[in-house]
C-alpha atoms as a PDB file:
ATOM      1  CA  UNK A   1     196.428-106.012 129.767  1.00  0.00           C
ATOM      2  CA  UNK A   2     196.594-108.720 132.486  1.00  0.00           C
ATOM      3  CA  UNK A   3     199.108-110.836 130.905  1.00  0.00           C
ATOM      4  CA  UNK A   4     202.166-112.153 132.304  1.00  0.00           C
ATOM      5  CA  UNK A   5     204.224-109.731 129.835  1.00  0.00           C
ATOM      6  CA  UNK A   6     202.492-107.025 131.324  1.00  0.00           C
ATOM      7  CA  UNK A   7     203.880-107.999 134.919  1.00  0.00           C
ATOM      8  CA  UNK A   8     206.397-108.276 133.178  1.00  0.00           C
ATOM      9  CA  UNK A   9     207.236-104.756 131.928  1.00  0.00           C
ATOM     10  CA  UNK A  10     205.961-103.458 135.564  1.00  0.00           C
ATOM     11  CA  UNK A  11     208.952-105.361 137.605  1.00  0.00           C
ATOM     12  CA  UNK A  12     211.044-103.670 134.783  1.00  0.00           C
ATOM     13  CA  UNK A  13     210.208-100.976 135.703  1.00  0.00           C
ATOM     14  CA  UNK A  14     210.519-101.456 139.302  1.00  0.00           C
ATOM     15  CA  UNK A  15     213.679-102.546 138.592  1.00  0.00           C
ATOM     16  CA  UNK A  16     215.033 -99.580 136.767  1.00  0.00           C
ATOM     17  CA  UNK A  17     213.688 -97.427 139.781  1.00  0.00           C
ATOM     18  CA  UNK A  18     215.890 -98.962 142.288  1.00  0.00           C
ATOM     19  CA  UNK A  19     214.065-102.030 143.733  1.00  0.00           C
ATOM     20  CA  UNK A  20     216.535-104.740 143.911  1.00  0.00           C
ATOM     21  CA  UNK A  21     214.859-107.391 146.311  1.00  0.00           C
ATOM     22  CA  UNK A  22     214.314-110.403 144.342  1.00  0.00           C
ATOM     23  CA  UNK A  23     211.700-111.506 146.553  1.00  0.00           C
ATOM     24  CA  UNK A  24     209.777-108.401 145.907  1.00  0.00           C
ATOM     25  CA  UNK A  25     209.902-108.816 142.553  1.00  0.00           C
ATOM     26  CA  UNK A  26     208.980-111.929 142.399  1.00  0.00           C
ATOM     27  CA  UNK A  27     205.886-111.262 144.444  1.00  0.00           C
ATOM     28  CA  UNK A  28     204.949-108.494 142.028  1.00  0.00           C
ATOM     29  CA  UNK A  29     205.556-110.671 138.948  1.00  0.00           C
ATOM     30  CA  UNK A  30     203.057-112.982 140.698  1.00  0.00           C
ATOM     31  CA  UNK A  31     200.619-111.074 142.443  1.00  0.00           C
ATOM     32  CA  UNK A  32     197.169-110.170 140.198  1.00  0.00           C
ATOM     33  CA  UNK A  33     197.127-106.241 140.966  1.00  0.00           C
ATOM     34  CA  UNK A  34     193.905-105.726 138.373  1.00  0.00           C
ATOM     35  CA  UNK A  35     192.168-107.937 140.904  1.00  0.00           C
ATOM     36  CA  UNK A  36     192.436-105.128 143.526  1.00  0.00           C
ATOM     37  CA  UNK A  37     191.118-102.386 141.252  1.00  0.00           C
ATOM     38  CA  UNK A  38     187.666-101.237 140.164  1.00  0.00           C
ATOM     39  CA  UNK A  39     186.763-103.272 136.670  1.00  0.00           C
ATOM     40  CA  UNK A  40     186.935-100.279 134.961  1.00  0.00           C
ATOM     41  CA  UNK A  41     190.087 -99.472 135.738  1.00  0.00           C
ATOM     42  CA  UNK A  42     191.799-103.090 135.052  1.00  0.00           C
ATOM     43  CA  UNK A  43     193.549-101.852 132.177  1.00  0.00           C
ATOM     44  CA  UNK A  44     195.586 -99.319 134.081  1.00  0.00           C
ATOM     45  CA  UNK A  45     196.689-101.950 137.181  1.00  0.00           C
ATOM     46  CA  UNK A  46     199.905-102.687 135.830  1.00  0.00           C
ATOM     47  CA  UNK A  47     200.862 -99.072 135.594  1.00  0.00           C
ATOM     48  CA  UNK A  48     203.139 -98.063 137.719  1.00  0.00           C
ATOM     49  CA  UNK A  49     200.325 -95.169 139.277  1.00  0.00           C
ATOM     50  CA  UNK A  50     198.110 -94.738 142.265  1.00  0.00           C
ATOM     51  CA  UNK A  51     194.409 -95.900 141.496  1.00  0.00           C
ATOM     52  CA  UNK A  52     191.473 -94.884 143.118  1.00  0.00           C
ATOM     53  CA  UNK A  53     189.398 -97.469 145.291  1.00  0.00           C
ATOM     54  CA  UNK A  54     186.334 -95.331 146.846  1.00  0.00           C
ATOM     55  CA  UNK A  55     186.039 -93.942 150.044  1.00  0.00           C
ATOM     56  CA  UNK A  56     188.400 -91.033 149.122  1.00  0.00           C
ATOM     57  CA  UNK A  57     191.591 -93.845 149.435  1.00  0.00           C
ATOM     58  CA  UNK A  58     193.822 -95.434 146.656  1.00  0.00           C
ATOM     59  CA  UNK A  59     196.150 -98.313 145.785  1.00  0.00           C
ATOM     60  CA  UNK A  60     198.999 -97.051 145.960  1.00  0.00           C
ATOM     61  CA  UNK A  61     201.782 -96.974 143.025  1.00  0.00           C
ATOM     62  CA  UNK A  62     203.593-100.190 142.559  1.00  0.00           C
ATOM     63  CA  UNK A  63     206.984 -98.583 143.548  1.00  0.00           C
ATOM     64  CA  UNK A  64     206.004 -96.978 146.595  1.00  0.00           C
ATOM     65  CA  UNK A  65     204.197-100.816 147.550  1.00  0.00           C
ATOM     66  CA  UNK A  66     207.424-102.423 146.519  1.00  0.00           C
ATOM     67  CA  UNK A  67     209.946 -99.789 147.983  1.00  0.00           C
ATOM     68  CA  UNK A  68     208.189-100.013 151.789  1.00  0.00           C
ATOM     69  CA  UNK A  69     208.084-103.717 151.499  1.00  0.00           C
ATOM     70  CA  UNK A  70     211.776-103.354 150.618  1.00  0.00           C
ATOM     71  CA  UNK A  71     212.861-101.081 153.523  1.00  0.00           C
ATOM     72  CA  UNK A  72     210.570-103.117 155.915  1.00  0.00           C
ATOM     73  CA  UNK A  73     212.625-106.601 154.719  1.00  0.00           C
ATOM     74  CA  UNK A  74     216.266-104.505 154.488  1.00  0.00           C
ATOM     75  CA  UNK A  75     217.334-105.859 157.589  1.00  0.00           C
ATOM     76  CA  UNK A  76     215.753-109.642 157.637  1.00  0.00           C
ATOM     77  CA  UNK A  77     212.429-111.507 157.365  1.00  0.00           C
ATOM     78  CA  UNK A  78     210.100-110.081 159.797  1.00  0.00           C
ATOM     79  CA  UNK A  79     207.689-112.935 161.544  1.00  0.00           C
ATOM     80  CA  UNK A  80     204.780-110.796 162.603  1.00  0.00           C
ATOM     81  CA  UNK A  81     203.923-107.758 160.426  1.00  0.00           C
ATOM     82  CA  UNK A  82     201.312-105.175 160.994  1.00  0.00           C
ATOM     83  CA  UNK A  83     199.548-103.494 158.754  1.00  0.00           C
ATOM     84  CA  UNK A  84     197.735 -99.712 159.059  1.00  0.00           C
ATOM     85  CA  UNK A  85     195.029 -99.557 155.893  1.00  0.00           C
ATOM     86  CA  UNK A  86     194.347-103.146 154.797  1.00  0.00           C
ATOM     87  CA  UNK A  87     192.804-100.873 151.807  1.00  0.00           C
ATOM     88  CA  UNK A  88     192.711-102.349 148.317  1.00  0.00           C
ATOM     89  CA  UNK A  89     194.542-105.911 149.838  1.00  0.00           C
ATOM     90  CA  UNK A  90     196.874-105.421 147.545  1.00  0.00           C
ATOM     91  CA  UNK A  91     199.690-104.109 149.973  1.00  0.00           C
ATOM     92  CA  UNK A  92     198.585-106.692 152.347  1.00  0.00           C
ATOM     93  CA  UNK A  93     199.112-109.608 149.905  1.00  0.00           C
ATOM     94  CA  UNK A  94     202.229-108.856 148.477  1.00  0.00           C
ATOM     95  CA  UNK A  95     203.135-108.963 152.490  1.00  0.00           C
ATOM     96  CA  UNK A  96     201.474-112.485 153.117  1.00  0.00           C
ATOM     97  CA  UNK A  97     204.116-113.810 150.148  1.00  0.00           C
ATOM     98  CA  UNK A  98     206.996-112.627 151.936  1.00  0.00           C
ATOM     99  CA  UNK A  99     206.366-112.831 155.820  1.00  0.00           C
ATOM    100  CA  UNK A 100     205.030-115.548 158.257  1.00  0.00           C
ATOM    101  CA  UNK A 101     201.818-113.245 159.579  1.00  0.00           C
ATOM    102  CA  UNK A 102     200.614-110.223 158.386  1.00  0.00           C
ATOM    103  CA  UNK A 103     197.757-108.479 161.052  1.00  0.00           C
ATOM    104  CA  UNK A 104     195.883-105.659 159.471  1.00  0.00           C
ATOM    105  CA  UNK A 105     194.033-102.873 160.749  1.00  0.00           C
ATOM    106  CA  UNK A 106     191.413-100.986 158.259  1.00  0.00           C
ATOM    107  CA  UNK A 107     188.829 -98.662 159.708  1.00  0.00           C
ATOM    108  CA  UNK A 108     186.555 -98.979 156.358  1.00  0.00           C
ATOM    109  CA  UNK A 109     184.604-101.958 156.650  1.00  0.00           C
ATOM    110  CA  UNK A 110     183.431-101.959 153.134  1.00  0.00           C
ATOM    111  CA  UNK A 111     186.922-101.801 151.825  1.00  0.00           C
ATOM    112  CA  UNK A 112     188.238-104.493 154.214  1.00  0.00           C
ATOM    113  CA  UNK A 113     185.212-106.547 153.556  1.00  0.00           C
ATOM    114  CA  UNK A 114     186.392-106.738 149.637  1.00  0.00           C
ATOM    115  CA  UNK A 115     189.483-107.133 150.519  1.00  0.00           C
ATOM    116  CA  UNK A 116     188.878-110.196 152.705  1.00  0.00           C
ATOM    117  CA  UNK A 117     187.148-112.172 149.552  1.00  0.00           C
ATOM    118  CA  UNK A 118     190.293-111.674 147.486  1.00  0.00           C
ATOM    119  CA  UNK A 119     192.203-113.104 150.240  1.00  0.00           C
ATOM    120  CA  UNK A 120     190.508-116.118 150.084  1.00  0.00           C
ATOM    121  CA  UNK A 121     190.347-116.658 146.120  1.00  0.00           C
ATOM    122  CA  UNK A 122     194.258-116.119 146.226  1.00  0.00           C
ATOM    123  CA  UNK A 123     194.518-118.402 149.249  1.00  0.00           C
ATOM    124  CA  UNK A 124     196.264-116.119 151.442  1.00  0.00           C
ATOM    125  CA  UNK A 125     195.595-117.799 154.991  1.00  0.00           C
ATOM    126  CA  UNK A 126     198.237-115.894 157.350  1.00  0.00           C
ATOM    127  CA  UNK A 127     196.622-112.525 157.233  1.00  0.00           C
ATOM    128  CA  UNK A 128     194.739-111.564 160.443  1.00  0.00           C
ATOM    129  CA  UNK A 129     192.087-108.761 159.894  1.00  0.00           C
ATOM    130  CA  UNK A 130     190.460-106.364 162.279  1.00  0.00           C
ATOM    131  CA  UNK A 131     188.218-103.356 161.516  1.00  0.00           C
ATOM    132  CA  UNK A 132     189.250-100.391 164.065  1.00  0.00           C
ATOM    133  CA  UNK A 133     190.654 -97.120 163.943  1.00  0.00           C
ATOM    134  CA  UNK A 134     194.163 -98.024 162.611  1.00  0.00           C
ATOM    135  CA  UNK A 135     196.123 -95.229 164.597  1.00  0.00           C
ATOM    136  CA  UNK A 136     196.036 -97.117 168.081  1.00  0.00           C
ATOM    137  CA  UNK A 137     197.460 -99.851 165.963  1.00  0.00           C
ATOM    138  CA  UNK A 138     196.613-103.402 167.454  1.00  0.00           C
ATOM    139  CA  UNK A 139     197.965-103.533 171.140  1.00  0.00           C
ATOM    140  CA  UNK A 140     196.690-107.400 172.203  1.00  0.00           C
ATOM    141  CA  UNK A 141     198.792-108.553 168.976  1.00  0.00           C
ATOM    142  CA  UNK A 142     201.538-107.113 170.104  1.00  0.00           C
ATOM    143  CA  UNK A 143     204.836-106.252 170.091  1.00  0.00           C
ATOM    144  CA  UNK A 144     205.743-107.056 166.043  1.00  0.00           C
ATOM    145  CA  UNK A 145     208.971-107.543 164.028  1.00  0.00           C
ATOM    146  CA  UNK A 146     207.400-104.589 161.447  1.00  0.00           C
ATOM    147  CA  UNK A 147     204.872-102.688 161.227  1.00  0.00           C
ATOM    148  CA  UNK A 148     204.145-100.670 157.638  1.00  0.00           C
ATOM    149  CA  UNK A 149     201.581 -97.682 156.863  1.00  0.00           C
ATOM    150  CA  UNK A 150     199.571 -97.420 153.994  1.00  0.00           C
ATOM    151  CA  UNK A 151     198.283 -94.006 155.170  1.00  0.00           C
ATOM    152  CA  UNK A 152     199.895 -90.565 156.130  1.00  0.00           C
ATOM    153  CA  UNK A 153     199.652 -89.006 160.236  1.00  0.00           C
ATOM    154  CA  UNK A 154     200.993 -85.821 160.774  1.00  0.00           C
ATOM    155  CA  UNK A 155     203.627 -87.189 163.046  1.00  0.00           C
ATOM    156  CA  UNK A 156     204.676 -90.598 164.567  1.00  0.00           C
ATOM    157  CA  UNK A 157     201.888 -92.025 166.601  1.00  0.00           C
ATOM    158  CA  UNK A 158     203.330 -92.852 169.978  1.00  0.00           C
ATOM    159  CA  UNK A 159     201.283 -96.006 170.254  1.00  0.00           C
ATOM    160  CA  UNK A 160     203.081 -98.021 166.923  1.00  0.00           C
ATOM    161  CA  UNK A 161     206.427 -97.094 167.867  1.00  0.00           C
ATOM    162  CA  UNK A 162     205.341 -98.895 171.694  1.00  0.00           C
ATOM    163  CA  UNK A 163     204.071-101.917 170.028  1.00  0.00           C
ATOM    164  CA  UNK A 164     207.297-102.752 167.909  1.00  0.00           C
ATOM    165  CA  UNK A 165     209.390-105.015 168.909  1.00  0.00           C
ATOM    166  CA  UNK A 166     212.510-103.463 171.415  1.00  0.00           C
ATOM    167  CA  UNK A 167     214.682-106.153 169.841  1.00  0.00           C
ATOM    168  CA  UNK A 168     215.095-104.389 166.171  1.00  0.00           C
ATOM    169  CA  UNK A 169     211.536-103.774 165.442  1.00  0.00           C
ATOM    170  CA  UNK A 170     210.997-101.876 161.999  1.00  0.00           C
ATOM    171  CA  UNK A 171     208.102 -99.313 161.497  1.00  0.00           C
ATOM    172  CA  UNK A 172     207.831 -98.246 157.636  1.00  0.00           C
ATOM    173  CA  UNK A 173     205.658 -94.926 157.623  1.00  0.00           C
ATOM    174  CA  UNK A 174     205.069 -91.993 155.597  1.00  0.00           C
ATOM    175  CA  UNK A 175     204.397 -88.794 157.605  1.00  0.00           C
ATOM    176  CA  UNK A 176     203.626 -85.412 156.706  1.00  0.00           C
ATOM    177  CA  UNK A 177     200.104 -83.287 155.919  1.00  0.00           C
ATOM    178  CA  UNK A 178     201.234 -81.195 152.493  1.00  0.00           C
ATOM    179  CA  UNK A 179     204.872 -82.197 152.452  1.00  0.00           C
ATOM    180  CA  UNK A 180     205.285 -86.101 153.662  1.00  0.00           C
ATOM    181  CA  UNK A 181     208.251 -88.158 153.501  1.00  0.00           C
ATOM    182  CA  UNK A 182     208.583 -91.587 154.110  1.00  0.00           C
ATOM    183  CA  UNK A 183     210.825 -92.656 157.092  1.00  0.00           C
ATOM    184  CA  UNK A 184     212.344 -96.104 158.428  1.00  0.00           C
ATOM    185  CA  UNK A 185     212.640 -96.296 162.415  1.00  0.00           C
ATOM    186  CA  UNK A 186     214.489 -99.133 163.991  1.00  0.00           C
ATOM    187  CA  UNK A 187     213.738 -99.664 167.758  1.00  0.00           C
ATOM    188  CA  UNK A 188     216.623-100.910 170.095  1.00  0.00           C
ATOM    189  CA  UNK A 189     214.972-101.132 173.816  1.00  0.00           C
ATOM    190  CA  UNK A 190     213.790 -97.577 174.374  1.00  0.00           C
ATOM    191  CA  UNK A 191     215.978 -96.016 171.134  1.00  0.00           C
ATOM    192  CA  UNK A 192     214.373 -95.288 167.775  1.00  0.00           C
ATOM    193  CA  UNK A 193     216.820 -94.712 165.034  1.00  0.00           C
ATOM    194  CA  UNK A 194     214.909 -93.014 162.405  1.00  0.00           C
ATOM    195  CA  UNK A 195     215.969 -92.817 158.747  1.00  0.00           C
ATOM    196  CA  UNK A 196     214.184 -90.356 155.996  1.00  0.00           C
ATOM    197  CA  UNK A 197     213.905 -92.338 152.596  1.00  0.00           C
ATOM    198  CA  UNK A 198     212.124 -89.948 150.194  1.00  0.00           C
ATOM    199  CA  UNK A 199     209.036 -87.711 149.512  1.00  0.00           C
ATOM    200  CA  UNK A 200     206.237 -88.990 149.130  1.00  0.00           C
ATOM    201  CA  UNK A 201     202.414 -88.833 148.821  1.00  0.00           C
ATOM    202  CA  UNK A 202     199.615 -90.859 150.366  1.00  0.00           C
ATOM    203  CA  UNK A 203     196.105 -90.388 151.994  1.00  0.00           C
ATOM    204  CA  UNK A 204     195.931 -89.052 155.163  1.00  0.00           C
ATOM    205  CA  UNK A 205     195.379 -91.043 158.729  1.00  0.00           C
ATOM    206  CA  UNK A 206     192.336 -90.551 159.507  1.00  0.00           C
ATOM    207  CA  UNK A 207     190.316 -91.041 162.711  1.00  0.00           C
ATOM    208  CA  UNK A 208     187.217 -92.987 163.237  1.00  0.00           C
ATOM    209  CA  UNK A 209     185.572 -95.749 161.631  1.00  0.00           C
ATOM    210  CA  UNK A 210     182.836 -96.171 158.668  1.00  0.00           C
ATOM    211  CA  UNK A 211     180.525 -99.471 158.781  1.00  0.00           C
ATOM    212  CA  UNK A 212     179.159 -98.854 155.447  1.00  0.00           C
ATOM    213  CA  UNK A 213     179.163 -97.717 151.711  1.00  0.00           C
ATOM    214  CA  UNK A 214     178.321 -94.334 151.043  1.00  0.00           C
ATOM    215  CA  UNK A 215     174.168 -93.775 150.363  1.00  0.00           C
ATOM    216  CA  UNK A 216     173.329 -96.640 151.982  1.00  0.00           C
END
C-alpha cells in the first residue's frame, strides 16, 4: 500500500481534479505520505482523505495539500515561505521540495517534535521550525514571498497579511468557522487583492500553545 504504483494512482487522481503543476506532482509522486500518519493508518495515506494525527488536528487531503501549494507557486517560485501548523510535516515537506526556505510555526510541541525527526530521515535541511502560537505568525523572519495556512481563523489575521512581502507577497489561507473557503491574497505595497478559490474544510486556528501529550 506504499508502493510506487500507489503514488502512482494518487497523482492520478490529483491530476483528474485539476492540479496541473508538474512540480507538485512530482513532489507527491516522491514524497512518503504513510510516513506522516499513525502506523495504523498507513494503509489509507495514499487516499486522497484527511487523516487524523492527535491533538484534535489532521493531515489534510492530498488535493487540498497539492491545490494550496499550487495557488501559492501560480505566480513564481517563492524564496522564503511560511508556514502556520507545521502539523503532520507532511505539508511542510512537500514545501521544502519546491521552495528555497520554508519557516514553520506549530503551537503543539508534540506534533512538531515528530515532525522534526521525519525531517531529518528525509533530509529536508531548509525548513526552519519554531513552536509559538501560529496566529502572530513569525515577525523577526520577516517579510516572506508566501505564506500558507494549514489551519482555519475566522477572518484574516492582520499580522500575516503585515509580514508578506509588499512586492507581490502571496498568503494561501482558508477562513471561515462553519462555512470556510479558501482564498489567495496578493499584496502590492499597502493593496491586498484577494481571490476566493473554493470551499473548504480544515481545523480551526486556535490560540495558545500545548508543551505536551495528552495524560502526561
Amino acid at each position: 500500500m506504499t508502493s510506487r504504483r500507489t503514488r502512482e494512482r494518487l497523482v492520478s487522481r490529483l491530476l483528474e481534479k485539476g492540479i496541473a503543476n508538474v512540480s507538485v506532482l512530482e513532489v507527491f509522486l516522491n514524497t512518503p505520505r504513510h510516513l506522516f500518519v499513525d502506523e495504523a493508518l498507513a494503509h489509507k495515506a495514499y487516499e486522497d482523505t484527511a487523516l487524523p494525527i492527535g491533538h484534535g488536528q489532521t493531515i489534510s487531503q492530498p488535493y487540498i495539500v497539492a491545490r494550496m501549494t499550487e495557488l501559492l507557486l501560480s505566480h513564481g517560485t517563492p524564496e522564503k515561505v511560511l508556514e502556520i501548523g507545521t502539523g503532520s510535516g507532511f505539508q511542510t515537506a512537500v514545501l521544502a521540495q519546491l521552495v528555497p526556505e520554508v519557516w514553520s510555526v506549530e503551537r503543539i510541541r508534540p506534533l512538531q517534535q515528530k515532525a522534526q525527526k521525519l525531517f531529518s530521515v528525509l533530509e529536508l535541511t531548509n525548513i526552519y521550525l519554531r513552536f509559538a502560537d501560529g496566529g502572530f505568525g513569525w515577525e523577526e523572519a520577516a517579510p516572506f514571498d508566501g505564506i500558507i495556512t494549514t489551519c482555519a481563523p475566522e477572518s484574516v489575521p492582520d499580522s500575516l497579511l503585515q509580514q508578506l512581502n509588499p512586492e507581490g507577497g502571496r498568503l494561501v489561507i482558508p477562513v471561515g468557522e462553519t462555512e470556510q473557503s479558501l482564498y489567495l491574497i496578493i499584496r502590492n505595497g499597502d493593496n491586498f487583492q484577494r481571490e476566493k478559490v473554493e470551499g473548504v474544510k480544515f481545523v480551526p486556528l486556535l490560540n495558545g500553545t500545548i508543551n505536551k501529550d495528552i495524560g502526561e
